[in-house]
Protein backbone atom coordinates (compact mmCIF):
# COMPACT_ATOMS: atom_id res chain seq x y z
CA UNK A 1 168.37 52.86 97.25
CA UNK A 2 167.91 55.54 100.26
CA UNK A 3 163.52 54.98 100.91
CA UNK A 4 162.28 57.29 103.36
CA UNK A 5 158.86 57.02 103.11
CA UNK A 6 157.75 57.98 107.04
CA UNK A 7 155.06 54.68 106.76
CA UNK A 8 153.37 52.93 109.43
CA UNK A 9 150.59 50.50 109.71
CA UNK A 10 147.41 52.93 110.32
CA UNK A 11 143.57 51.79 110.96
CA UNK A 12 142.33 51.31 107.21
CA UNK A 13 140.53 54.11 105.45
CA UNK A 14 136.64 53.48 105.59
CA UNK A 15 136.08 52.03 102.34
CA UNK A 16 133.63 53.90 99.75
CA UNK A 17 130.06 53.60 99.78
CA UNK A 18 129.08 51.53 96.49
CA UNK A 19 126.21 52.99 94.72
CA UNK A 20 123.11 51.17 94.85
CA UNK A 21 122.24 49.37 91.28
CA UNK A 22 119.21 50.73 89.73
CA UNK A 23 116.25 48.23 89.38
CA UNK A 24 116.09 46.30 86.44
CA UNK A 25 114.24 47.51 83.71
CA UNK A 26 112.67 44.93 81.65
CA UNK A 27 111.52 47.50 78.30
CA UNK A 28 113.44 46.49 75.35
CA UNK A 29 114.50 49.99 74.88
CA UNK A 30 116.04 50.28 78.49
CA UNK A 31 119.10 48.95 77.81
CA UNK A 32 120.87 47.68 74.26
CA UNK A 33 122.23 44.20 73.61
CA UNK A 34 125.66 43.90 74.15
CA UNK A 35 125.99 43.45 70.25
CA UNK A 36 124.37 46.50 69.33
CA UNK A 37 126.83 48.83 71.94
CA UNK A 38 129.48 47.20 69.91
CA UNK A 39 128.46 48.67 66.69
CA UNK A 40 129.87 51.57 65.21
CA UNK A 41 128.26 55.07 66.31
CA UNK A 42 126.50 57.13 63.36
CA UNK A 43 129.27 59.62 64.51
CA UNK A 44 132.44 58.51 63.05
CA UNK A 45 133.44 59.15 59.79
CA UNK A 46 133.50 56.79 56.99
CA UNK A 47 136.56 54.69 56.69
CA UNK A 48 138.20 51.66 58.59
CA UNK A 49 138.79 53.56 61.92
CA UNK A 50 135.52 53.29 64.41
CA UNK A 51 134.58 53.89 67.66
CA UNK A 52 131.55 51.89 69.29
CA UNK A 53 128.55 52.93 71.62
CA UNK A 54 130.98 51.51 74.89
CA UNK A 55 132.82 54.46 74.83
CA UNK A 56 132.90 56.17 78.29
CA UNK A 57 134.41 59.66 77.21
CA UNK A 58 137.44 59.16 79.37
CA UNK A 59 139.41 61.69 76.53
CA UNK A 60 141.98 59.18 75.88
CA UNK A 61 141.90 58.25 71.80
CA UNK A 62 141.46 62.25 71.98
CA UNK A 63 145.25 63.16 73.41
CA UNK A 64 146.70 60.42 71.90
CA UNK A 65 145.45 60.99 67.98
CA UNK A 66 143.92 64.10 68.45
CA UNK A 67 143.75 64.63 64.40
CA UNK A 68 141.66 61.66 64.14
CA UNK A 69 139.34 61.65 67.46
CA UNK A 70 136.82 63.91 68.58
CA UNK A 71 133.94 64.45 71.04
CA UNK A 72 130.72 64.48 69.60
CA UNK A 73 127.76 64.25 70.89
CA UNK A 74 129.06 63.27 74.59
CA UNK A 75 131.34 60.68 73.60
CA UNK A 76 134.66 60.38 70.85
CA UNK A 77 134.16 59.52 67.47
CA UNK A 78 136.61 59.89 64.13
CA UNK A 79 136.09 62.96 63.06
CA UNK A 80 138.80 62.33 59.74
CA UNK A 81 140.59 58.64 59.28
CA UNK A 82 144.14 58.57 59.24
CA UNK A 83 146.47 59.33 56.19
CA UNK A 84 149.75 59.57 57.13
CA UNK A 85 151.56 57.11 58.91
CA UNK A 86 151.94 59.20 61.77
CA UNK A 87 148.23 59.59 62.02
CA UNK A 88 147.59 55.89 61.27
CA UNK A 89 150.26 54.93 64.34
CA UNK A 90 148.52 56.95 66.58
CA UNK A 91 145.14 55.75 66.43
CA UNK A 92 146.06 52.58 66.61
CA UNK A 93 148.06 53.26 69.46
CA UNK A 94 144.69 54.78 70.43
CA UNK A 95 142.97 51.73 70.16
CA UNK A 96 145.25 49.76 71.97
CA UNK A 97 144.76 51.80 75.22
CA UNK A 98 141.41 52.53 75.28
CA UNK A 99 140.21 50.88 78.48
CA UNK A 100 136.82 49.93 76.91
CA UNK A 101 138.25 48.44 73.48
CA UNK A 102 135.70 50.44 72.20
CA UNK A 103 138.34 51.40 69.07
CA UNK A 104 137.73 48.83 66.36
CA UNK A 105 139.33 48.78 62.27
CA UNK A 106 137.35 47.22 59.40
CA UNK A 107 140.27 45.33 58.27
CA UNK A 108 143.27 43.11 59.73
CA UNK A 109 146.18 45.69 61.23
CA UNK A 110 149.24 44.11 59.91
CA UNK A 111 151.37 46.89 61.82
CA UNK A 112 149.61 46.42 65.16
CA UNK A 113 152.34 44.04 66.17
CA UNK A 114 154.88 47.15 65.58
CA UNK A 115 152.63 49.34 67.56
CA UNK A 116 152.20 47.11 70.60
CA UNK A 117 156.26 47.08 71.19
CA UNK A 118 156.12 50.58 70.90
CA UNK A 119 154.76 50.76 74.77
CA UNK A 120 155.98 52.06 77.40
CA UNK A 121 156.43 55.06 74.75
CA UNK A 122 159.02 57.77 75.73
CA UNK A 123 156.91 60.86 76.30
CA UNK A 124 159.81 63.31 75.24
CA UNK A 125 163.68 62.56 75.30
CA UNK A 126 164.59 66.23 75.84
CA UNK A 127 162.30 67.73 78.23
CA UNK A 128 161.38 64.43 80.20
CA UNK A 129 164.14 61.75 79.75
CA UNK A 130 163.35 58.29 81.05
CA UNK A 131 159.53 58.99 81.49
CA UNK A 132 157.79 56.32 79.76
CA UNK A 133 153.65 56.44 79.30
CA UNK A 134 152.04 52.80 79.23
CA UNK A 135 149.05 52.99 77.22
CA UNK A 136 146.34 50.21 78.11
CA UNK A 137 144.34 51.72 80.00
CA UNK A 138 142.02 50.26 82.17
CA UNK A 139 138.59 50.76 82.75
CA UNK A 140 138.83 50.08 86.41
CA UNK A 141 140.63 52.83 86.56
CA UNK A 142 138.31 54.94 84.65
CA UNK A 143 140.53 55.33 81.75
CA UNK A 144 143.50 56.71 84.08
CA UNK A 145 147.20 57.20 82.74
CA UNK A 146 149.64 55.17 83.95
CA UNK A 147 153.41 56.22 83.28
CA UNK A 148 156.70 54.08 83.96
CA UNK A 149 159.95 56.02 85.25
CA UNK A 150 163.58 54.95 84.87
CA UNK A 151 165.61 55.66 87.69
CA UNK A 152 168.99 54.61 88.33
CA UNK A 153 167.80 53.32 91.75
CA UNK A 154 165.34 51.13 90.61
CA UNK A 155 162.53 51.83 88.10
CA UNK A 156 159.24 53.21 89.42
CA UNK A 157 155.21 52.59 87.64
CA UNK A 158 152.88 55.13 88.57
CA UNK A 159 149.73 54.07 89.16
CA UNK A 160 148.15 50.77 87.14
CA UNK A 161 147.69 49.93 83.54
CA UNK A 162 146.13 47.36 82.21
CA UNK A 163 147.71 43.94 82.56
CA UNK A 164 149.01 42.66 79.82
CA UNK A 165 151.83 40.16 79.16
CA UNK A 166 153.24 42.15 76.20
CA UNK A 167 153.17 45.39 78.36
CA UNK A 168 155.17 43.62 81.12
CA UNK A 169 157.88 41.96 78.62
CA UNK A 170 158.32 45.53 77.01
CA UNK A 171 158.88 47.13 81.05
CA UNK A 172 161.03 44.25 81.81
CA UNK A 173 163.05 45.12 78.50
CA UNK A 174 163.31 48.49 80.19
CA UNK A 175 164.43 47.21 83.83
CA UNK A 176 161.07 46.28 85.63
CA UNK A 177 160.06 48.32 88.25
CA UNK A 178 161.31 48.76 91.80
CA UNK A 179 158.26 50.27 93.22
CA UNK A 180 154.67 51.30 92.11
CA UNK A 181 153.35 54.36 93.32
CA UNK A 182 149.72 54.51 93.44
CA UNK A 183 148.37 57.86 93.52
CA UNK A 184 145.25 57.74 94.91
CA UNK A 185 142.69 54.82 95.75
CA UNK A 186 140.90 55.45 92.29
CA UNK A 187 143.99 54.56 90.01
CA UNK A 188 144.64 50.87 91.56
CA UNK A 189 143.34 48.41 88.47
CA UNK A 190 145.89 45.65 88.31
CA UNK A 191 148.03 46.39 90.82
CA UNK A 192 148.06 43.11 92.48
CA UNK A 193 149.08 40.98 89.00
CA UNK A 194 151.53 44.12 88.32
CA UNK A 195 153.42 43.41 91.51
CA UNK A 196 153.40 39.71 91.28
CA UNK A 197 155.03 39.80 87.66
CA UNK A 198 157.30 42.49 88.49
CA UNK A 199 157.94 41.55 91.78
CA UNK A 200 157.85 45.40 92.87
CA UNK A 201 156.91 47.15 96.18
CA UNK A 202 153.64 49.01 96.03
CA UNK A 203 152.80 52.51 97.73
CA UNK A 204 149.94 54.44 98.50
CA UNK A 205 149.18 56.94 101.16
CA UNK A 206 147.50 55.12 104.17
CA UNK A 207 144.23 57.16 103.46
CA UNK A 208 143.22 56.03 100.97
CA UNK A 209 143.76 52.41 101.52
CA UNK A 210 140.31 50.39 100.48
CA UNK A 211 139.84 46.34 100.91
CA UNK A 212 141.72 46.25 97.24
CA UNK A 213 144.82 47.83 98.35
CA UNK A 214 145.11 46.32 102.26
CA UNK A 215 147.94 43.87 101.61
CA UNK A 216 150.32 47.16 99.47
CA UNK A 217 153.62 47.33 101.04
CA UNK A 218 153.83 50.90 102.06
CA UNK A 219 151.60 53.14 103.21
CA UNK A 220 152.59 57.03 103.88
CA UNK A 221 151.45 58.38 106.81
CA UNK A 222 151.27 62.46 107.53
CA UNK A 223 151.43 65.08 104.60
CA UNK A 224 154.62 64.33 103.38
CA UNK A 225 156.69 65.27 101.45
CA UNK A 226 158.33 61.64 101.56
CA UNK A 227 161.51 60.64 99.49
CA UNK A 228 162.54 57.51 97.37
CA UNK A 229 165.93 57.48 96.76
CA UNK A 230 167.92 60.58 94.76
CA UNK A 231 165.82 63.26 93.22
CA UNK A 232 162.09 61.35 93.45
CA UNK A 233 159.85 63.18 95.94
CA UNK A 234 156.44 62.03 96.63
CA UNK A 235 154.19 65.08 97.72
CA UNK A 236 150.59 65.28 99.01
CA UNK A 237 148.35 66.81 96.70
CA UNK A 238 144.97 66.52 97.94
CA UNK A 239 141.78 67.12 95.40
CA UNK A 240 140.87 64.37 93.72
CA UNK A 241 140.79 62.64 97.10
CA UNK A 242 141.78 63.83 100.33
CA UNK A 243 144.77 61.75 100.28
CA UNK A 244 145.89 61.76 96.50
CA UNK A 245 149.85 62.14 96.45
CA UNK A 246 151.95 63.04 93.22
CA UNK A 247 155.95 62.78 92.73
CA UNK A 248 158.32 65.34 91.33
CA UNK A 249 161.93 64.85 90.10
């Protein structure tokens, strides 16, 4: 596999400043049990589909099942429960990548099994063959999309999803991953278990290394663009952070 990535080994990025944690409050109304955040929000409609008061509004039941979820009042909530099957596999596949598991069902999902192998999920045959979306979510990563690429040179994952040992049977089912291109210092999550199941190289641009990403394998240097093997182009796109990087093919 041709890798010309133009890396070096640069003085780390100065990490983040962490924001302070407010002082604790002691009034009962400051903050609710953990319990009571778990309950379902006055918001959703009636039916088996819920979403609790965890929910951090990170839009992702909203994409995915966008007939059943909706924003209201600041965070999602189902607006209409699920009648068709269709509907009924996309919430749950909803619920299975919401970084918060703040997506609960009354009763026992007998097809959740189904839905789980259904990850990585082609995103379209036709217009994007061999581009694969993850699900799981994480909330480290603030609810970020994580996708997994075939490529005859070896497969790459973009950016982290949450572990989990189903998700990484169903990628090795697909050919594992080669490399795992982190896009920006924001997107990490797992990255560390990811490479140690799948044995892959990591990559991130050498700005926006942090103390979580100091032992990834490469790290681009420059503005780019930078190439791994036939067609896949990494390319600086800077916004989100200074150093963010995308990939075209």
């Amino acid at each position: 596999m041709a890798l010309s990535l133009g890396f070096a080994a640069p003085p780390l990025a100065t990490p983040r400043p962490r924001r302070a944690r407010a002082a604790a409050s002691f009034r009962a109304s400051a903050s609710p049990p953990a319990l009571d955040r778990r309950r379902r929000r006055p918001q959703n409609a009636p039916g088996d589909f819920f979403v609790d008061h965890r929910c951090i509004d990170c839009q992702t039941c909203r994409w995915m099942a966008p007939e059943v979820f909706k924003r209201v009042d600041g965070k999602a909530a189902v607006a209409a429960q699920p009648i068709s099957e269709e509907d009924r596999t996309k919430a749950l596949q909803a619920l299975l990548s919401c970084p918060t598991a703040s997506i609960h069902i009354e009763k026992p999902a007998k097809d959740i099994l189904q839905v789980q192998n259904m990850f990585p999920l082609p995103i379209d045959t036709h217009l994007l063959p061999g581009v694969y979306l993850c699900g799981y979510h994480s909330q480290d990563s603030y609810g970020a999309t994580s996708y997994l690429i075939t490529h005859p040179d070896g497969n790459i994952l973009v950016d982290s999803p949450r572990y989990t040992t189903k998700l990484a049977n169903n990628i090795e089912k697909l050919g594992g991953a080669r490399y795992m291109f982190l896009t920006h210092r924001d997107d990490v999550a797992d990255h560390r278990k990811w490479a140690e199941r799948l044995k892959c190289e990591r990559i991130i641009h050498s700005g926006d290394v942090e103390n979580v990403t100091v032992d990834v394998e490469w790290k681009l240097t420059g503005n780019g663009p930078w190439t791994i093997g036939a067609g896949f182009e990494l390319i600086h796109t800077p916004g989100h952070t200074e150093w963010a990087c995308n990939w075209t093919a």
